[in-house]
N, C-alpha and C. Protein backbone atom coordinates (compact mmCIF):
# COMPACT_ATOMS: atom_id res chain seq x y z
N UNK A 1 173.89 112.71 0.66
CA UNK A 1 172.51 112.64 0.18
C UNK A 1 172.04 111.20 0.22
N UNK A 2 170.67 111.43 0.86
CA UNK A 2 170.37 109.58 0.78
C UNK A 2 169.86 109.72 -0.57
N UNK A 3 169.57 107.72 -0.80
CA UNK A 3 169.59 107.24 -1.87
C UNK A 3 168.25 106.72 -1.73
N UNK A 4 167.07 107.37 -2.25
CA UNK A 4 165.81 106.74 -1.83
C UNK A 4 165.44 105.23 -2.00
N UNK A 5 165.04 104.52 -1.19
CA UNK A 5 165.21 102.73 -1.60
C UNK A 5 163.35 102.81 -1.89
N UNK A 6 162.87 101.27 -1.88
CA UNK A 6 161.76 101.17 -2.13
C UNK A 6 160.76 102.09 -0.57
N UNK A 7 161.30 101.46 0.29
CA UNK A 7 160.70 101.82 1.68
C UNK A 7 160.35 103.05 1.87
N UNK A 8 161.23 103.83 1.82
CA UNK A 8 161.51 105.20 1.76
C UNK A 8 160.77 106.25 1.03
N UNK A 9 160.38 105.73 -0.51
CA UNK A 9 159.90 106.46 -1.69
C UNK A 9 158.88 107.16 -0.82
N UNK A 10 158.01 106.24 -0.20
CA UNK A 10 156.32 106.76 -0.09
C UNK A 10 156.08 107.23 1.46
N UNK A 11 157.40 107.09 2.35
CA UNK A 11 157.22 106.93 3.73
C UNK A 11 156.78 108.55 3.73
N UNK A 12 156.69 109.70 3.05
CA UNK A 12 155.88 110.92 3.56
C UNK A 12 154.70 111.30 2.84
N UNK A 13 154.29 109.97 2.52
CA UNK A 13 153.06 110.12 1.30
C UNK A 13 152.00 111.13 2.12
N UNK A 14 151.57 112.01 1.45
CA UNK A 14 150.66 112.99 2.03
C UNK A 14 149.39 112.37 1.52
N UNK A 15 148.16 112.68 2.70
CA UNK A 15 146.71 111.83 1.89
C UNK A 15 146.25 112.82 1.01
N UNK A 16 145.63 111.97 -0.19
CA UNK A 16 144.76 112.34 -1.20
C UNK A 16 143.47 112.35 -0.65
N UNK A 17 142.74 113.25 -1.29
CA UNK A 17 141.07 113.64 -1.12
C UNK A 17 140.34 112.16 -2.10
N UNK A 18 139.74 111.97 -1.19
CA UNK A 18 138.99 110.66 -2.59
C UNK A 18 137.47 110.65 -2.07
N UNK A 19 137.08 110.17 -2.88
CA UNK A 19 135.65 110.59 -3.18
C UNK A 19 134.95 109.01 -1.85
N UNK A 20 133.94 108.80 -1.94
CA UNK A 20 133.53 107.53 -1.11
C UNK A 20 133.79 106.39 -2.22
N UNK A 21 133.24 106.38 -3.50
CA UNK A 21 133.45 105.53 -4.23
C UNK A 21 134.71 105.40 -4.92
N UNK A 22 135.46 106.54 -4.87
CA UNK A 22 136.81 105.71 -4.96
C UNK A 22 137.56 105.20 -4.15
N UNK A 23 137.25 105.45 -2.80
CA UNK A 23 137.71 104.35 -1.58
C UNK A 23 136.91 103.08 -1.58
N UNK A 24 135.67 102.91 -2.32
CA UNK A 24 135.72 101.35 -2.21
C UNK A 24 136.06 100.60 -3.48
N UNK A 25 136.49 101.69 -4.44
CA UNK A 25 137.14 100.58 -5.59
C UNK A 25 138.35 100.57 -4.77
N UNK A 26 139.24 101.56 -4.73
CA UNK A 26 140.61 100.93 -3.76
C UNK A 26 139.89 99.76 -3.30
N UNK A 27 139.55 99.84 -1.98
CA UNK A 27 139.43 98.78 -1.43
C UNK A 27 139.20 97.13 -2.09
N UNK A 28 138.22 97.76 -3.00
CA UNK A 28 137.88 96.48 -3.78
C UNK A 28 138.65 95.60 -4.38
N UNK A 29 139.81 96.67 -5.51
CA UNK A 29 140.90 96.25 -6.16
C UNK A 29 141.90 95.14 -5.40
N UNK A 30 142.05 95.94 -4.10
CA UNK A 30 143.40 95.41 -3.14
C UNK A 30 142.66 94.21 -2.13
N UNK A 31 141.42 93.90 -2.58
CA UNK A 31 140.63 92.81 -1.57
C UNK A 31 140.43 91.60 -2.89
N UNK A 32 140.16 92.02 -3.88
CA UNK A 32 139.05 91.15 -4.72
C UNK A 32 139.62 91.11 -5.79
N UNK A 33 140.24 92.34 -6.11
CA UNK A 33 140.89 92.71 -7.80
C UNK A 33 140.10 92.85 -8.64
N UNK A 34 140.10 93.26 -10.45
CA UNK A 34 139.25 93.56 -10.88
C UNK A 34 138.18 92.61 -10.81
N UNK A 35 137.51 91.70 -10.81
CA UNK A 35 136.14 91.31 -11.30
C UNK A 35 135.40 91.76 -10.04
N UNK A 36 135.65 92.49 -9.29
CA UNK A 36 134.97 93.18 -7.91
C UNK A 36 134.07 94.32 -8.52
N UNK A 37 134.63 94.47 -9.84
CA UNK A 37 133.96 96.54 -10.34
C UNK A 37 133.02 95.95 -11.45
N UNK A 38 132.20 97.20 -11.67
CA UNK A 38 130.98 97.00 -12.33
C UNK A 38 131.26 97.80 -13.29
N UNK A 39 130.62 98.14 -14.37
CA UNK A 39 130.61 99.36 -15.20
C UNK A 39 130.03 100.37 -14.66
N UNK A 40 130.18 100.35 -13.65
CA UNK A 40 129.54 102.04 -12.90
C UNK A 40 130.86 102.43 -12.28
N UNK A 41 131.99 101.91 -12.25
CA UNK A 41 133.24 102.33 -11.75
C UNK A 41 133.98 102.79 -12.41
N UNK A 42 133.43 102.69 -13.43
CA UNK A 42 134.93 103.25 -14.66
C UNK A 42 135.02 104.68 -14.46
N UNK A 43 133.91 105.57 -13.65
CA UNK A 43 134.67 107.24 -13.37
C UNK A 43 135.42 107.10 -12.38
N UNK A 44 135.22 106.02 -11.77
CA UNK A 44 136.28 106.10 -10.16
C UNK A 44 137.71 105.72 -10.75
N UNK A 45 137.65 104.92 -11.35
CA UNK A 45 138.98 104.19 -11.69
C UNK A 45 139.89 105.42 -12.44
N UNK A 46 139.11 105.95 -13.94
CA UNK A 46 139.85 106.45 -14.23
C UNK A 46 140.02 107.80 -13.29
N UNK A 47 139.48 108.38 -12.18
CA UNK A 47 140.25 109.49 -11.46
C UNK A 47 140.93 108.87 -10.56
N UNK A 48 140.85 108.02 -10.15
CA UNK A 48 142.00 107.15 -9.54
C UNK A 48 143.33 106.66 -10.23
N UNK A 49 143.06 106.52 -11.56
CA UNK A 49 144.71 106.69 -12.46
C UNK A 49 144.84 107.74 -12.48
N UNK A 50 144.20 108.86 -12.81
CA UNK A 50 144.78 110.37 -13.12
C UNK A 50 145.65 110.86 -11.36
N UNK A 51 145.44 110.17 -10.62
CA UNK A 51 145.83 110.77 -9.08
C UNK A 51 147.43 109.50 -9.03
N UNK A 52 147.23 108.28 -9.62
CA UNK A 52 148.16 107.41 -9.78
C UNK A 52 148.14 106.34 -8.66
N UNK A 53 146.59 105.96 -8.36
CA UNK A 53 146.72 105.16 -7.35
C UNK A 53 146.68 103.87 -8.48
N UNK A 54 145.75 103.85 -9.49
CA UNK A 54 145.61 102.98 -10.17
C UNK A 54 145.88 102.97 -11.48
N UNK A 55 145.86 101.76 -12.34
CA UNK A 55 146.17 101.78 -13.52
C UNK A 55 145.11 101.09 -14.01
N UNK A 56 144.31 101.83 -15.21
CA UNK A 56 142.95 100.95 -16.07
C UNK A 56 143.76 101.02 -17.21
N UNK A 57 143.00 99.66 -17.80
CA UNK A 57 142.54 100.02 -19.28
C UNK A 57 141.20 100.23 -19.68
N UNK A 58 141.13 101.34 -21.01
CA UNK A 58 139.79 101.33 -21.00
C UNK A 58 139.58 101.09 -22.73
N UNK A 59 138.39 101.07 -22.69
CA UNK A 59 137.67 100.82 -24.34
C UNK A 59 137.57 101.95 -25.13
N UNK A 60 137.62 102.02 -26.22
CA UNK A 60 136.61 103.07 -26.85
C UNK A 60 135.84 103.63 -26.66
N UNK A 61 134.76 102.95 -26.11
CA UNK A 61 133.40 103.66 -25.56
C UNK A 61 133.55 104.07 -24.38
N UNK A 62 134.61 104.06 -23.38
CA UNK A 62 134.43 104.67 -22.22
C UNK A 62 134.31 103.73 -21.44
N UNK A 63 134.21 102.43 -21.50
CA UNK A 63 134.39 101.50 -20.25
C UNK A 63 135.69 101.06 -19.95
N UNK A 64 135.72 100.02 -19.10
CA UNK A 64 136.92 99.46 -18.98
C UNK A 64 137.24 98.23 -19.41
N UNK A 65 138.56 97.53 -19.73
CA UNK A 65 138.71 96.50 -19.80
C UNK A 65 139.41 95.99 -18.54
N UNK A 66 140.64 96.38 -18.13
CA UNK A 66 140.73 95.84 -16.60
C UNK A 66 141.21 97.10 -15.87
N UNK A 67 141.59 96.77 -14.85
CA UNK A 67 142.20 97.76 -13.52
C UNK A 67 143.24 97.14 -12.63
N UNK A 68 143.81 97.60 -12.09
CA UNK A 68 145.18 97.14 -11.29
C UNK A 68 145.59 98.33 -10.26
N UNK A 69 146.06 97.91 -8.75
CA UNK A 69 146.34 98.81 -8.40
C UNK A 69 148.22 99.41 -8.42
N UNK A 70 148.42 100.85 -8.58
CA UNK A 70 149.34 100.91 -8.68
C UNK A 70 150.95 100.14 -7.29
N UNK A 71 152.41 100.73 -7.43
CA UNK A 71 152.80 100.59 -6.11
C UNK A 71 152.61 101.85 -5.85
N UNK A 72 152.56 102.66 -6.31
CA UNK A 72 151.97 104.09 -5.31
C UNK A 72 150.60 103.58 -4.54
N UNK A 73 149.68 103.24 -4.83
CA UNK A 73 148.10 102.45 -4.72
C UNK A 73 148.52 101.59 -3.17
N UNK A 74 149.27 100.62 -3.50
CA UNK A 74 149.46 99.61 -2.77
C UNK A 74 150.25 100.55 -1.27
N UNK A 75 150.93 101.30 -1.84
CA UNK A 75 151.92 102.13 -0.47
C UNK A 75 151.16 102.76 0.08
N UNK A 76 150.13 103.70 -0.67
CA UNK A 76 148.74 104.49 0.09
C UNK A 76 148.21 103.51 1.28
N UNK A 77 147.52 102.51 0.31
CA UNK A 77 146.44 101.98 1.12
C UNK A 77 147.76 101.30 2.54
N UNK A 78 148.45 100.99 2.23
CA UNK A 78 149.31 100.24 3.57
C UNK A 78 149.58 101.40 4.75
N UNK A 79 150.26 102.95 3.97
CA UNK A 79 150.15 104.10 4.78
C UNK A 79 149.04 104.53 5.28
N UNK A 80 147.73 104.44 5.15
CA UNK A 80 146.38 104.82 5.40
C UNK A 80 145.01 103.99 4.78
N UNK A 81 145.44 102.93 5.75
CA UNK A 81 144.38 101.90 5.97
C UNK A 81 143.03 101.95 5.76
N UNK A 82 142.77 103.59 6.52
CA UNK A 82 141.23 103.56 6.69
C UNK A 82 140.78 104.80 5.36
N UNK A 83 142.03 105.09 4.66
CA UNK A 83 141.64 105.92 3.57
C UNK A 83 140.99 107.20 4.00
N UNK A 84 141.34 107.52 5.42
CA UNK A 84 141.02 109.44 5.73
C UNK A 84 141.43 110.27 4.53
N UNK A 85 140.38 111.63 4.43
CA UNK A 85 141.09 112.17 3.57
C UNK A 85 141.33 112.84 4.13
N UNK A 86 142.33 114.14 3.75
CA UNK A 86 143.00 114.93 4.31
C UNK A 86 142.65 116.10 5.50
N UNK A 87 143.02 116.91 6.45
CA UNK A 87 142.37 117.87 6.88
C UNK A 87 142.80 119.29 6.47
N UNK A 88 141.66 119.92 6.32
CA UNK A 88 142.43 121.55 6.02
C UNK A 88 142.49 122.31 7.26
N UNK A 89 143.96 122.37 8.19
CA UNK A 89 143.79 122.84 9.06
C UNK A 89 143.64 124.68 8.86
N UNK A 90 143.68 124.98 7.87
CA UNK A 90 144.31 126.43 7.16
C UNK A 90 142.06 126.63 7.82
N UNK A 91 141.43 126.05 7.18
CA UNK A 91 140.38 126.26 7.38
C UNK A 91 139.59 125.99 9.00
N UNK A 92 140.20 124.91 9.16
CA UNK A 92 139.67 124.96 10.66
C UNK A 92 140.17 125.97 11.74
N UNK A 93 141.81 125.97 11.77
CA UNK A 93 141.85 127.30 12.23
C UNK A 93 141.07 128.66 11.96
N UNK A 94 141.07 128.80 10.84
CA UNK A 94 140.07 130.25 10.74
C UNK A 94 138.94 130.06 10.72
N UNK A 95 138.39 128.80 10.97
CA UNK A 95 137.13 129.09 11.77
C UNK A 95 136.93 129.17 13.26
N UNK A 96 137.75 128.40 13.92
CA UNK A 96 138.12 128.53 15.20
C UNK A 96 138.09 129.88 15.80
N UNK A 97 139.00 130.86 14.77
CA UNK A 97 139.13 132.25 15.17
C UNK A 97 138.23 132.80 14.61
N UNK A 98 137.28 132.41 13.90
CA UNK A 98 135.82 133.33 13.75
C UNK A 98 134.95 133.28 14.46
N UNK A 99 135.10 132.41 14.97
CA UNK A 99 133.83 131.66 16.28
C UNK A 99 134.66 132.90 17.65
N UNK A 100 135.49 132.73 17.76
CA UNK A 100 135.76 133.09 19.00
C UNK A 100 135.92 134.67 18.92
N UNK A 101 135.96 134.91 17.20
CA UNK A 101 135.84 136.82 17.40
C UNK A 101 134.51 136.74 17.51
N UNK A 102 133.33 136.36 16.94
CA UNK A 102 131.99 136.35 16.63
C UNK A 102 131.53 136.41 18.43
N UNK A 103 131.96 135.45 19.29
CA UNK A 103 131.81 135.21 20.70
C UNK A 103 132.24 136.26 21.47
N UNK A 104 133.22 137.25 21.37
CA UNK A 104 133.75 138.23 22.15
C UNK A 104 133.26 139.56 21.38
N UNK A 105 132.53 139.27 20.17
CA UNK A 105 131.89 140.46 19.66
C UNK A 105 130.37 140.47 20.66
N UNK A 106 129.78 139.64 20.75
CA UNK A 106 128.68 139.37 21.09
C UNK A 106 128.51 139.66 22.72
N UNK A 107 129.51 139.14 22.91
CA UNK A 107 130.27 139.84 24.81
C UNK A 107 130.01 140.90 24.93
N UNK A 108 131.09 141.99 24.04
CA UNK A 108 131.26 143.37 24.23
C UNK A 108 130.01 143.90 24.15
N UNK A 109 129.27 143.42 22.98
CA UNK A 109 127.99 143.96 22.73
C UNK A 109 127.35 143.97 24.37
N UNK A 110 126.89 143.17 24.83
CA UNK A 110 125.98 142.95 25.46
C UNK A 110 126.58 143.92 27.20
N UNK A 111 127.68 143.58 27.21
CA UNK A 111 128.35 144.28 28.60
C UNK A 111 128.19 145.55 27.90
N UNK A 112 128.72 146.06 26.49
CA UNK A 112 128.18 148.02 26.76
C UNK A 112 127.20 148.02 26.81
N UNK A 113 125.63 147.19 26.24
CA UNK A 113 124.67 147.54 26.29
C UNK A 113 123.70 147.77 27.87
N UNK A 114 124.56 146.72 28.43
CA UNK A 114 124.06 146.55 30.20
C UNK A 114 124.55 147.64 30.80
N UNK A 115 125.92 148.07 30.59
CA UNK A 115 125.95 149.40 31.13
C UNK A 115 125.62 150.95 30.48
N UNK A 116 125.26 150.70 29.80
CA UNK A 116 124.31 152.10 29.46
C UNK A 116 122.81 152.35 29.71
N UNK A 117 122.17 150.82 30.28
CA UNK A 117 121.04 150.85 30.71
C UNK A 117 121.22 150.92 32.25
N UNK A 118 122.12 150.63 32.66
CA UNK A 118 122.21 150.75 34.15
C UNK A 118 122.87 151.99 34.96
């Protein structure tokens, strides 16, 4: 059995879904660090700790006092640079195959209809 080292931990990190504004606090954090965020970030941040990219502190009232990114955070953004979120191939396939029954329904239609007029 291997012995997971640091390298290793995150090397099959699967992407997370993130919103636009929590890809530019990532970004922000790992460019600028906190004095980059405003008080309009504190919903990004904290769903960005609840997912474990980041770590806040926050106030009483619901703001923040600082932010940090996690090493999960730091391994993301190095694994996926441009912060894609994920694809659902489960969905694109079955649309693929709806399109193409919808297309050969529309076929059949039209070839019985040509030959019963002809």
């Amino acid at each position: 059995m291997e012995i997971p080292t640091k390298n290793t931990i995150f090397a099959d990190m699967e992407r997370i879904r993130l919103t636009k504004r929590e890809k530019w606090v990532l970004r922000a954090l790992s460019n600028q660090g906190f004095d980059a965020l405003s008080e309009f970030d504190s919903a990004a941040v904290r769903s960005l700790d609840n997912k474990g990219l980041v770590r806040g502190a926050y106030t009483e009232g619901g703001g923040m006092e600082a932010a940090r990114l996690t090493t999960m955070g730091k391994e993301y953004l190095r694994d996926n640079p441009k912060l894609r979120n994920p694809v659902d191939w489960k969905w694109v396939i079955t649309t693929i195959f709806l399109a193409i029954t919808a297309i050969a329904t529309v076929a059949t239609l039209f070839v019985a209809c040509s030959l019963r007029s002809g």
